[in-house]
PDB file of N, CA and C in Angstrom:
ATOM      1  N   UNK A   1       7.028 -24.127   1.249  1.00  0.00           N
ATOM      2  CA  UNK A   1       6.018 -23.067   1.206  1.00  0.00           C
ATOM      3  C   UNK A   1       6.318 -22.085   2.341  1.00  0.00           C
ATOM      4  N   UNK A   2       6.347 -20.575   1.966  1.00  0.00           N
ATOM      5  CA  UNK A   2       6.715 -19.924   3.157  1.00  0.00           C
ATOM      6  C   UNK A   2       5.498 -19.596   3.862  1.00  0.00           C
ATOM      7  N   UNK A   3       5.554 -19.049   4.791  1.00  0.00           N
ATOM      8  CA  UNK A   3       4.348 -18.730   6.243  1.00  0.00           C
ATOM      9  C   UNK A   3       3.708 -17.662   5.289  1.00  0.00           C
ATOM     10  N   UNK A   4       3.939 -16.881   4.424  1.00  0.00           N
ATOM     11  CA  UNK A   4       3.639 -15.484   4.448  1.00  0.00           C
ATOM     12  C   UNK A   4       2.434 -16.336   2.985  1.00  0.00           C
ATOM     13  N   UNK A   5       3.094 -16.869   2.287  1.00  0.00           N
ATOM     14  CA  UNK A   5       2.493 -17.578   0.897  1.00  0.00           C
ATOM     15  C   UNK A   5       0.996 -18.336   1.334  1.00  0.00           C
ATOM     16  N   UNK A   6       1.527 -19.430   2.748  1.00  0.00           N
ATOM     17  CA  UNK A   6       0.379 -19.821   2.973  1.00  0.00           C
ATOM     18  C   UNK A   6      -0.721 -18.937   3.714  1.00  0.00           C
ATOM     19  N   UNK A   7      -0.539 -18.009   4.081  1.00  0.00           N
ATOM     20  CA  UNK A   7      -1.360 -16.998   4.675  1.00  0.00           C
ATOM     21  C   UNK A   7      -2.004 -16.309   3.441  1.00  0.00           C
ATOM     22  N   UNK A   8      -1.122 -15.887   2.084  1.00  0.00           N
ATOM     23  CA  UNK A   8      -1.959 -15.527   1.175  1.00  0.00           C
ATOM     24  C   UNK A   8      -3.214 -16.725   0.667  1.00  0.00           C
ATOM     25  N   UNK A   9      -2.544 -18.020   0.318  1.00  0.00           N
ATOM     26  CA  UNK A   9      -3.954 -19.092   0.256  1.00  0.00           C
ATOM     27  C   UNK A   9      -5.008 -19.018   1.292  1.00  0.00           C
ATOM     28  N   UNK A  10      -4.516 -18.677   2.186  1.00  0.00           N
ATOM     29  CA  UNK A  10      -5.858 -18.904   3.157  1.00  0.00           C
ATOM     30  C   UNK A  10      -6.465 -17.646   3.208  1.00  0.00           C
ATOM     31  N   UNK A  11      -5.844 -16.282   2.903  1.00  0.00           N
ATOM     32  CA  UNK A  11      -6.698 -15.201   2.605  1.00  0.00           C
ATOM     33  C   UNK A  11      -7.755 -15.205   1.881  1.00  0.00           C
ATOM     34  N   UNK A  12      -7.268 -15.840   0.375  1.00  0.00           N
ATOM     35  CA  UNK A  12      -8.055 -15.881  -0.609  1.00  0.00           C
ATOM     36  C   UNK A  12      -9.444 -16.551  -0.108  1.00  0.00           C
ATOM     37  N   UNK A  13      -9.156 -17.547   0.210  1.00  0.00           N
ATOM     38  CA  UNK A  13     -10.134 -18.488   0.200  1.00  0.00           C
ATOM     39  C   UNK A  13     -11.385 -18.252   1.019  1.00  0.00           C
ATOM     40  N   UNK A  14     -10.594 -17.497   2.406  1.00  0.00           N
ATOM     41  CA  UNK A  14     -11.906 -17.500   3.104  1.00  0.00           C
ATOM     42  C   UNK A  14     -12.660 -15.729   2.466  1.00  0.00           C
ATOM     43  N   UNK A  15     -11.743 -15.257   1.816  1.00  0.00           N
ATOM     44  CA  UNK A  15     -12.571 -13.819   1.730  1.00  0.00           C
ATOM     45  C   UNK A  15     -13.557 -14.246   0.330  1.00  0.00           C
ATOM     46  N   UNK A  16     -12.789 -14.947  -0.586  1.00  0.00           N
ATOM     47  CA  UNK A  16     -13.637 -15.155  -1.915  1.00  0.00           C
ATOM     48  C   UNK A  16     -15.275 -16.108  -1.129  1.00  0.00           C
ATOM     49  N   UNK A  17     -14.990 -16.773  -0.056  1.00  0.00           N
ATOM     50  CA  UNK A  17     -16.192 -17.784   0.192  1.00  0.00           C
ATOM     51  C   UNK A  17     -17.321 -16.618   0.373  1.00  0.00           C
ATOM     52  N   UNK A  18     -17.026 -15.270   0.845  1.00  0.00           N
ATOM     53  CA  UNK A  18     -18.178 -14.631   1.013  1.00  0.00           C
ATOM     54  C   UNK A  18     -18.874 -13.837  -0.118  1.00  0.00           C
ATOM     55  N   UNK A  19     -18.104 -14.559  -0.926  1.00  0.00           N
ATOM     56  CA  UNK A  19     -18.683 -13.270  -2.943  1.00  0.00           C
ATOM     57  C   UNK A  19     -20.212 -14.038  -3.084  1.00  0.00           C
ATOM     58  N   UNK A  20     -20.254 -15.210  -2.783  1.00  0.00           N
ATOM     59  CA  UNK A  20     -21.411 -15.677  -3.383  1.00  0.00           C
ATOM     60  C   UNK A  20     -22.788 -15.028  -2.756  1.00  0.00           C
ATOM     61  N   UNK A  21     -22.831 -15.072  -1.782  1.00  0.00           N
ATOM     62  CA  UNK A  21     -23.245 -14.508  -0.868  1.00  0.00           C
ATOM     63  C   UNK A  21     -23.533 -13.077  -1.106  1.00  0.00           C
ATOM     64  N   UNK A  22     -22.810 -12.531  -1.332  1.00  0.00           N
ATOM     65  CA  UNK A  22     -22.536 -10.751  -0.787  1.00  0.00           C
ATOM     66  C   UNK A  22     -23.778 -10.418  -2.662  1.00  0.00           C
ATOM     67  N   UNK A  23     -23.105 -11.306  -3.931  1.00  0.00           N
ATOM     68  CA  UNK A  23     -23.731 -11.524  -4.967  1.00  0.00           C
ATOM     69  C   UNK A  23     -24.812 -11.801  -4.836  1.00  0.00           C
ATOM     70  N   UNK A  24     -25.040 -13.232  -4.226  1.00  0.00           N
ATOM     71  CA  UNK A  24     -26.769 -13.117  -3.890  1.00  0.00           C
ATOM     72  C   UNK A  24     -27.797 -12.227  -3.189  1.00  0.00           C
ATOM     73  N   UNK A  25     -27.127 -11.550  -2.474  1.00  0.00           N
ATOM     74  CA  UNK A  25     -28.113 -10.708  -1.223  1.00  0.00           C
ATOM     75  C   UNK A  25     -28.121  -9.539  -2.480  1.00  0.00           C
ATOM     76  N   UNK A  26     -26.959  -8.714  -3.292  1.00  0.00           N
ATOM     77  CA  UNK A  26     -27.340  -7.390  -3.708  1.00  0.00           C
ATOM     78  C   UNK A  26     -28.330  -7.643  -5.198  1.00  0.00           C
ATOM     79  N   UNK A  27     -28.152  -9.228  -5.491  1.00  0.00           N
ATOM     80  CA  UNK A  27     -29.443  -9.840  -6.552  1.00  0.00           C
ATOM     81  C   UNK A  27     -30.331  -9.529  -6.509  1.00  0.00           C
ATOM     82  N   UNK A  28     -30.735 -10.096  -5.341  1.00  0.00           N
ATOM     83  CA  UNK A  28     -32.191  -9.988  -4.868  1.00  0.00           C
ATOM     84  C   UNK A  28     -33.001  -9.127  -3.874  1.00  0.00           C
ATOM     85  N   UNK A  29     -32.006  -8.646  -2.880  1.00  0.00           N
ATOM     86  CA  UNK A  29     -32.495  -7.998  -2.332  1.00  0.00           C
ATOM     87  C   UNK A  29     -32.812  -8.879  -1.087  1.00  0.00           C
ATOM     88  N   UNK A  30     -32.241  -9.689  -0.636  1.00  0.00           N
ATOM     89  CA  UNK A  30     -32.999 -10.810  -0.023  1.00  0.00           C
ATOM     90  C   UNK A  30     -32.449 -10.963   1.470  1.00  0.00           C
ATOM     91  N   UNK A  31     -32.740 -10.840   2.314  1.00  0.00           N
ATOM     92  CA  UNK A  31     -31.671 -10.885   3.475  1.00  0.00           C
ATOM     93  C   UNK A  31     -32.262 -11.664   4.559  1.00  0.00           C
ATOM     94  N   UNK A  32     -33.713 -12.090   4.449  1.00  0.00           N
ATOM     95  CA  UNK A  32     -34.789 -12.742   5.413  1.00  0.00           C
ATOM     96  C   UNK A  32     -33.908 -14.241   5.764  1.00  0.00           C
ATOM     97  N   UNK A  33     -33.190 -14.626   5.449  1.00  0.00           N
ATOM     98  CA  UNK A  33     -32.493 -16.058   5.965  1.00  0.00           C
ATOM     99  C   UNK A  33     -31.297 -15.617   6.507  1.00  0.00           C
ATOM    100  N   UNK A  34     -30.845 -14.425   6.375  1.00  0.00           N
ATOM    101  CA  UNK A  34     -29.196 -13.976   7.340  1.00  0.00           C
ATOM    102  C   UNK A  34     -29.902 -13.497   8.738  1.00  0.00           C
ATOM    103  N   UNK A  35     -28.877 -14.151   9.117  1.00  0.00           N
ATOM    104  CA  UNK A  35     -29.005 -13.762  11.135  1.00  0.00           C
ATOM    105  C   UNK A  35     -28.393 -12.300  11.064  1.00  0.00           C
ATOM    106  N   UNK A  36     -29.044 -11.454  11.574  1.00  0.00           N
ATOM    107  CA  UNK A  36     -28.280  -9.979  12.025  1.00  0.00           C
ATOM    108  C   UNK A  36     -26.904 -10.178  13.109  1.00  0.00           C
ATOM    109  N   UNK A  37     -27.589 -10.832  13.850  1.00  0.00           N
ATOM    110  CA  UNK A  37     -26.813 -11.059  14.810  1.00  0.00           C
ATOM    111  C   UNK A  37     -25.036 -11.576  15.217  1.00  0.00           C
ATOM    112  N   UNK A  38     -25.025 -12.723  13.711  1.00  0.00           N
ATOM    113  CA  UNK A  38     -24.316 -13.363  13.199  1.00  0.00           C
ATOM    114  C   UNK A  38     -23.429 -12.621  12.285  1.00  0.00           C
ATOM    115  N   UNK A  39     -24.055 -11.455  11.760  1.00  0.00           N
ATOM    116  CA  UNK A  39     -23.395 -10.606  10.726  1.00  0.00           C
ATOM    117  C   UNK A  39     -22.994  -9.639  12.025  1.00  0.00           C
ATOM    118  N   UNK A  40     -23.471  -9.101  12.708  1.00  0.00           N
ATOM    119  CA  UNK A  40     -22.806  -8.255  13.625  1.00  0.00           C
ATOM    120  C   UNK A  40     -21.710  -8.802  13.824  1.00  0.00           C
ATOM    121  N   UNK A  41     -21.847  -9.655  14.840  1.00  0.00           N
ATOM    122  CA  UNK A  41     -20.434 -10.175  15.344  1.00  0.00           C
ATOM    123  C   UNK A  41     -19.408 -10.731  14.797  1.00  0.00           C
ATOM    124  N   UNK A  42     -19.805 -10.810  13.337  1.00  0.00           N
ATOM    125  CA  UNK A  42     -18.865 -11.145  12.550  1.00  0.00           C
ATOM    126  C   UNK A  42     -17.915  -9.744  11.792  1.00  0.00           C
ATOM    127  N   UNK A  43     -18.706  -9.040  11.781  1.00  0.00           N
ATOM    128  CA  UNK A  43     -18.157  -7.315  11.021  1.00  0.00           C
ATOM    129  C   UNK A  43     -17.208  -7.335  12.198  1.00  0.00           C
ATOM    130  N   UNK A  44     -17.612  -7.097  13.894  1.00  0.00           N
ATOM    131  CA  UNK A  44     -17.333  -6.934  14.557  1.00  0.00           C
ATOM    132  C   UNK A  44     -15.606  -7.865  14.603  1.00  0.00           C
ATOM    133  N   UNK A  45     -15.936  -8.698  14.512  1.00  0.00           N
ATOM    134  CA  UNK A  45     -14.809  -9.801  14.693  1.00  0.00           C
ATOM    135  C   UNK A  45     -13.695  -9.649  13.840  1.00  0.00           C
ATOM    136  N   UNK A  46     -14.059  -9.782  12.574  1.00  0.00           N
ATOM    137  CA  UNK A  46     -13.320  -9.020  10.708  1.00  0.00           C
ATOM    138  C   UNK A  46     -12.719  -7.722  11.626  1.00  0.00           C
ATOM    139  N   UNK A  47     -13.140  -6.764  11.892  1.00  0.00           N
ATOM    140  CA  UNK A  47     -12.701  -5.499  12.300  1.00  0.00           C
ATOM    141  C   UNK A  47     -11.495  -5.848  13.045  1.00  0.00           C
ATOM    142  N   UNK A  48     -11.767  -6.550  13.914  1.00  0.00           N
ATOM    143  CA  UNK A  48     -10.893  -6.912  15.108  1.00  0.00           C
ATOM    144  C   UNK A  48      -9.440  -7.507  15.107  1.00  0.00           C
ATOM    145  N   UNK A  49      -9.515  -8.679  13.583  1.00  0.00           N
ATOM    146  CA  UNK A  49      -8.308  -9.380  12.754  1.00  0.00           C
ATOM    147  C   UNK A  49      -7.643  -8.110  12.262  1.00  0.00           C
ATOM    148  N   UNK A  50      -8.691  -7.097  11.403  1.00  0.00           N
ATOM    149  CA  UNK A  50      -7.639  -6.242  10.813  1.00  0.00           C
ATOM    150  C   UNK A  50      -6.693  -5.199  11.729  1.00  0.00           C
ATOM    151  N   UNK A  51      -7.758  -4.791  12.557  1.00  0.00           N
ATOM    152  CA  UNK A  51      -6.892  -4.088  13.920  1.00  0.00           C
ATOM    153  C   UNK A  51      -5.565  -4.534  14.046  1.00  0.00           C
ATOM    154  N   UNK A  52      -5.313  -6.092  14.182  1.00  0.00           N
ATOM    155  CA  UNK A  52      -4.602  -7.154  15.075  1.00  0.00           C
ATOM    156  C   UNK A  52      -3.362  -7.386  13.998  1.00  0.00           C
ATOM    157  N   UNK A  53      -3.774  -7.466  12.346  1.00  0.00           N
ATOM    158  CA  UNK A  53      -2.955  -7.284  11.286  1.00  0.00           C
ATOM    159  C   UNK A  53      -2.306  -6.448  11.108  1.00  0.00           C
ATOM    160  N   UNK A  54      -2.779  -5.259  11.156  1.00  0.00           N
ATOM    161  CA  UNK A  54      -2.270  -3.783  11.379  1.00  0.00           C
ATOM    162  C   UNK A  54      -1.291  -3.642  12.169  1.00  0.00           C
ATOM    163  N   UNK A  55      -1.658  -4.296  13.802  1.00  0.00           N
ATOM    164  CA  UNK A  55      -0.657  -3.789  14.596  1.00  0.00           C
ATOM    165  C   UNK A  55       0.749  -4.866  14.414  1.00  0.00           C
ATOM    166  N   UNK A  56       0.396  -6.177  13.204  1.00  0.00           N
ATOM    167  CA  UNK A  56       1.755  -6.953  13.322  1.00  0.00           C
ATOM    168  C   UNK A  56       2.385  -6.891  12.111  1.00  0.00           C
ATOM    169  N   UNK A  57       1.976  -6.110  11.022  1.00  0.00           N
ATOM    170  CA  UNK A  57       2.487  -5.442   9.933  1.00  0.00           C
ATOM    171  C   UNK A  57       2.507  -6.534   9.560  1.00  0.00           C
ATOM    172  N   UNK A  58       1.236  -7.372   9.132  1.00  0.00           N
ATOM    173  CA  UNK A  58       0.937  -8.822   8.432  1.00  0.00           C
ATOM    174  C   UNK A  58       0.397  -8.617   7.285  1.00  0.00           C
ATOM    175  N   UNK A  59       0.399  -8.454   6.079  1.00  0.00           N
ATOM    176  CA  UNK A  59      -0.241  -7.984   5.273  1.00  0.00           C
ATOM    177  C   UNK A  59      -1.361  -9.197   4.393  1.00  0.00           C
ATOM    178  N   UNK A  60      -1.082 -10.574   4.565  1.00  0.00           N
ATOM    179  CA  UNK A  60      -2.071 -11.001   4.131  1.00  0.00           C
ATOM    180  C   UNK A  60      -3.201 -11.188   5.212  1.00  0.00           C
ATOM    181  N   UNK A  61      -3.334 -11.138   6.735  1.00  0.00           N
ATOM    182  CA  UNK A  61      -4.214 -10.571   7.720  1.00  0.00           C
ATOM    183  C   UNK A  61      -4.845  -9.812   7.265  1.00  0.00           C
ATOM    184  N   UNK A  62      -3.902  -8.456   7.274  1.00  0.00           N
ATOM    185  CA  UNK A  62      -4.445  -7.239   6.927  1.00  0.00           C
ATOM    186  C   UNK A  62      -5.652  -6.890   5.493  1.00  0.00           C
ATOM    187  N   UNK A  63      -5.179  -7.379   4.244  1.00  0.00           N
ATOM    188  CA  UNK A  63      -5.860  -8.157   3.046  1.00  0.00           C
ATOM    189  C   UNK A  63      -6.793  -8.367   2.963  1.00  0.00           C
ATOM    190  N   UNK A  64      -6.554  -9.755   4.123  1.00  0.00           N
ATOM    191  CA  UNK A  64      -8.070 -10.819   4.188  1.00  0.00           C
ATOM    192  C   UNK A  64      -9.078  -9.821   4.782  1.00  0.00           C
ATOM    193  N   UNK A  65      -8.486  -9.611   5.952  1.00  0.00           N
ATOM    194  CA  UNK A  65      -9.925  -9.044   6.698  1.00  0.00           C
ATOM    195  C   UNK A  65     -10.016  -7.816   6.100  1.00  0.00           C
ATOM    196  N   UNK A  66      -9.659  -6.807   5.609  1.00  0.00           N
ATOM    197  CA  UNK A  66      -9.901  -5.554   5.027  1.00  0.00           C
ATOM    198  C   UNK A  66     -10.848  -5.616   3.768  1.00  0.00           C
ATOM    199  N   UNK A  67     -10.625  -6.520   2.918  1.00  0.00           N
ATOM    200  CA  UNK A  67     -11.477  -7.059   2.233  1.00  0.00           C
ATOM    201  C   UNK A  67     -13.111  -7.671   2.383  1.00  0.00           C
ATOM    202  N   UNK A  68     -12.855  -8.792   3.708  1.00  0.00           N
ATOM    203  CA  UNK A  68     -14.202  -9.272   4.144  1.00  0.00           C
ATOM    204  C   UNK A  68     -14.633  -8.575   5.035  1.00  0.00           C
ATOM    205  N   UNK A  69     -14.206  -7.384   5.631  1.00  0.00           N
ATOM    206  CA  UNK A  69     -14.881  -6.420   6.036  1.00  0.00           C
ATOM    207  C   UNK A  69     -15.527  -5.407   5.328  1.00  0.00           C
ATOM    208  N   UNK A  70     -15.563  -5.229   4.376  1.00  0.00           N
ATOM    209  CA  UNK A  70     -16.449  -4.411   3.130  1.00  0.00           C
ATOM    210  C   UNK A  70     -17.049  -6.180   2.491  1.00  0.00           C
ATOM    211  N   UNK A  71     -17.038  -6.624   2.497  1.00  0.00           N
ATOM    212  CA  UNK A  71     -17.789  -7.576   1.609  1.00  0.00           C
ATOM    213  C   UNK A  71     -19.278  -7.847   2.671  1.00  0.00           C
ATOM    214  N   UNK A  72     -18.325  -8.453   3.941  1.00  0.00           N
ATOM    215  CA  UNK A  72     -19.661  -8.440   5.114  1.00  0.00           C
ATOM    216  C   UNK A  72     -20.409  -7.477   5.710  1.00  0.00           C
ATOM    217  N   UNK A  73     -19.701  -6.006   5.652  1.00  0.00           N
ATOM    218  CA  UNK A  73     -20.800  -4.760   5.894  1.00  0.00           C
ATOM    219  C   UNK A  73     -22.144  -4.672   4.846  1.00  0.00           C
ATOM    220  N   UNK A  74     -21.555  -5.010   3.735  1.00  0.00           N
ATOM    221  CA  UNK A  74     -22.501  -4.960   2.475  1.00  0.00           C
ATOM    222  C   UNK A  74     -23.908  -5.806   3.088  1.00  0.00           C
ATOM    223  N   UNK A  75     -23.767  -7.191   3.499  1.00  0.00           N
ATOM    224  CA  UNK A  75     -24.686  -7.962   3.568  1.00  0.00           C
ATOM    225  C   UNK A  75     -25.577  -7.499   4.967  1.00  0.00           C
ATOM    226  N   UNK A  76     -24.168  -6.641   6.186  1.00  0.00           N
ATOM    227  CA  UNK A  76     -24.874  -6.301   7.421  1.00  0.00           C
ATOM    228  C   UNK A  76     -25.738  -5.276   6.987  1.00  0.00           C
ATOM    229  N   UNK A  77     -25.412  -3.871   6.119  1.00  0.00           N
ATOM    230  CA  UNK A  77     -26.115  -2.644   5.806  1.00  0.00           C
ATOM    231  C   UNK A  77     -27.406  -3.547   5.572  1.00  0.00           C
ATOM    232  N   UNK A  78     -27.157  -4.416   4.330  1.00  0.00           N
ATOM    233  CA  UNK A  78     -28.562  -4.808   4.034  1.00  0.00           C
ATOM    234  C   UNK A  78     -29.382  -5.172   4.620  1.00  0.00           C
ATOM    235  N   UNK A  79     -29.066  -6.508   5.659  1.00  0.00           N
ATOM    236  CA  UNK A  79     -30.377  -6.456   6.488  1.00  0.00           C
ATOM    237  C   UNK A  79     -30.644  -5.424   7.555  1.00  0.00           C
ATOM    238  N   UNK A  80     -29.747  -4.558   7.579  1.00  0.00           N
ATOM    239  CA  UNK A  80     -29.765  -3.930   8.962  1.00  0.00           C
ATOM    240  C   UNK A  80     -31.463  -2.683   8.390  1.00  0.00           C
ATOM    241  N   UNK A  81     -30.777  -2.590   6.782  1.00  0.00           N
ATOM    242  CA  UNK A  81     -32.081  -1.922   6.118  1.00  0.00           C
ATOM    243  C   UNK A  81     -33.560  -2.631   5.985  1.00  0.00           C
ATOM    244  N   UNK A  82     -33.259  -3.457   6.185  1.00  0.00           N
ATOM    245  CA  UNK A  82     -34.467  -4.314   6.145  1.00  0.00           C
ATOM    246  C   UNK A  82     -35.374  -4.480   7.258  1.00  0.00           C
ATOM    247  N   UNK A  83     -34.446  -4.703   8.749  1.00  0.00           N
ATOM    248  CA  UNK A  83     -34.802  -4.603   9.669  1.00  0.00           C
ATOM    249  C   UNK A  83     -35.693  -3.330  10.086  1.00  0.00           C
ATOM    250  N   UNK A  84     -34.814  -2.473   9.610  1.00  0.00           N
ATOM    251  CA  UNK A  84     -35.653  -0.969   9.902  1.00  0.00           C
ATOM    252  C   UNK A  84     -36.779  -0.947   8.968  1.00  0.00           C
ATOM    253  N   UNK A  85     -36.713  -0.998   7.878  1.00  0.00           N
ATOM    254  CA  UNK A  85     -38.157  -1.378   6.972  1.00  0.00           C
ATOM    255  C   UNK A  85     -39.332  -1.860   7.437  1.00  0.00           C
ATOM    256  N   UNK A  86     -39.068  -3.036   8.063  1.00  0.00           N
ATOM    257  CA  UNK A  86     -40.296  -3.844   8.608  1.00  0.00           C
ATOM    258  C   UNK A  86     -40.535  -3.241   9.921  1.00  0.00           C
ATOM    259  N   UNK A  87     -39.675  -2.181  10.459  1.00  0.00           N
ATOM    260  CA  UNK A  87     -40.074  -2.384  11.877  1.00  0.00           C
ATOM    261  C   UNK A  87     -41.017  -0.694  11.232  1.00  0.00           C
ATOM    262  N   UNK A  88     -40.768  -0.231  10.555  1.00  0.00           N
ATOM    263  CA  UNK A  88     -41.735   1.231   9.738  1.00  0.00           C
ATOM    264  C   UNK A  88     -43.267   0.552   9.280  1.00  0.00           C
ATOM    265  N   UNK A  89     -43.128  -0.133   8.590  1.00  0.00           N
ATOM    266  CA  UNK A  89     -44.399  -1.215   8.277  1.00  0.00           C
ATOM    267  C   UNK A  89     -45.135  -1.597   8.746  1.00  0.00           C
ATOM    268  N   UNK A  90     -44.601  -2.217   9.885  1.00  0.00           N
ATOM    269  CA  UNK A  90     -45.428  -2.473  10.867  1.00  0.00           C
ATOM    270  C   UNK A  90     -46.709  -1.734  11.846  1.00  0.00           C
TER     271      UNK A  90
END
């Protein structure tokens, strides 16, 4: 198995783990059980791999996180909208 092949398996896997997710939140609308906080630093972090992919001309790096960085903004926008909602409501 070459380095580059197993880097595509492990792309897949961890970017597909966030569909269910990203599916459930734009379902329902539902974001009251995601940590903001947790989604920050995670966009934050995703950002940071692809930066790091970029600069080593890795392309399943580049892939993975380019991918779960639009999958996990989706879920951050959402609560981040939510947050602001309730704090108007209030």
């Amino acid at each position: 198995m070459t380095t580059d092949l197993l880097g595509y398996i492990a792309a897949f896997l961890t970017t597909t783990s966030f569909l269910p997710q990203v599916i459930r939140t734009l379902r329902t609308g539902d974001t009251r059980s995601i940590s903001f906080t947790m989604y920050l630093m995670l966009v934050a972090g995703v950002a940071t791999w692809l930066a790091y992919g970029l600069l080593l001309g890795a392309l399943p790096i580049v892939l993975a996180n380019g991918i779960t960085l639009v999958l996990s903004s989706i879920i951050l926008a959402m609560k981040w909208r939510d947050i602001r909602t309730q704090q108007h409501t209030a």
